[in-house]
Protein backbone atom coordinates (compact mmCIF):
# COMPACT_ATOMS: atom_id res chain seq x y z
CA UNK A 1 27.18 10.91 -0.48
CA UNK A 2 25.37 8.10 -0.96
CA UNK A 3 24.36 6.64 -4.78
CA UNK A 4 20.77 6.84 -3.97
CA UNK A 5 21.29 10.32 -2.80
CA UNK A 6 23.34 10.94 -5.85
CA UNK A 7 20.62 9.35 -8.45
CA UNK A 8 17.86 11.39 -6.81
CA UNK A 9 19.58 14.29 -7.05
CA UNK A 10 20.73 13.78 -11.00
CA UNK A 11 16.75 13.23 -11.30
CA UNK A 12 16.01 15.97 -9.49
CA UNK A 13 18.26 18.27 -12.28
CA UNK A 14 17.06 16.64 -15.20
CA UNK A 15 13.49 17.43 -14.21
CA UNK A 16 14.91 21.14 -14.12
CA UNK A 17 16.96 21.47 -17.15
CA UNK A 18 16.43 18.83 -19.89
CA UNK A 19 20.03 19.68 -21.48
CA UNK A 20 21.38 17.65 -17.88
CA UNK A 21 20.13 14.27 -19.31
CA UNK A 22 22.27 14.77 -21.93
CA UNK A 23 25.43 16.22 -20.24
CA UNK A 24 25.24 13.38 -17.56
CA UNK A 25 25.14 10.52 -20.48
CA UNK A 26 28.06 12.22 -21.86
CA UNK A 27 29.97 12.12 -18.72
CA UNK A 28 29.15 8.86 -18.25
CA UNK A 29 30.24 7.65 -21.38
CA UNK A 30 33.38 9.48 -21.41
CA UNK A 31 34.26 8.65 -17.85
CA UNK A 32 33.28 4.79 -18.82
CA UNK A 33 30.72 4.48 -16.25
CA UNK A 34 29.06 0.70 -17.19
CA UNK A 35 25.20 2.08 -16.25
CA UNK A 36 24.51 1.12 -20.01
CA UNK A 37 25.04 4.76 -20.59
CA UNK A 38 26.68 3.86 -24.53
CA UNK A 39 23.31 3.11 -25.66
CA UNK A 40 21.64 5.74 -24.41
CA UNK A 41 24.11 8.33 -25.39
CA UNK A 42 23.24 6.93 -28.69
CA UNK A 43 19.51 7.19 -29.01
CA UNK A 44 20.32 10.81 -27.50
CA UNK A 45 22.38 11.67 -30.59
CA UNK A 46 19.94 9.96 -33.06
CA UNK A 47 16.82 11.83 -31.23
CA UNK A 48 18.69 15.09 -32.21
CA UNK A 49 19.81 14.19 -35.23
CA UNK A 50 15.65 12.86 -36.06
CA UNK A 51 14.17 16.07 -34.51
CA UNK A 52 16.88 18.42 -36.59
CA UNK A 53 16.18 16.70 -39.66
CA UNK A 54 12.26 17.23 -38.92
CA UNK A 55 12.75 20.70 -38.32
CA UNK A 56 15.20 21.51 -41.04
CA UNK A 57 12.12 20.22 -43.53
C-alpha cells in the first residue's frame, strides 16, 4: 500500500469517527513517527483538557 493510499484512507476514518484523529496521533507518537505528530498530540491533550474544564464550569 502506497502512503498516499494510506493518508487518504486515515482521512477517510477521521471524517467517520473523530476519536481516530486522536488514536492515530497517539500511535504516531508512540511509534516515533517524525510527521510532527508530538505537537499535535499536544494541542489534542490541551483541547480536551480546555473543553473539560469548560464543561466542568
Amino acid at each position: 500500500m502506497s502512503e498516499k493510499e494510506r493518508e487518504r484512507l486515515k482521512n477517510k476514518e477521521q471524517q467517520r469517527n473523530p476519536g481516530a484523529a486522536f488514536n492515530n496521533s497517539l500511535n504516531q507518537v508512540i511509534t516515533g513517527n517524525p510527521n510532527g505528530s508530538g505537537c499535535l498530540f499536544i494541542m489534542i491533550i490541551l483541547l480536551i483538557f480546555v473543553v473539560f474544564k469548560a464543561c466542568s464550569s
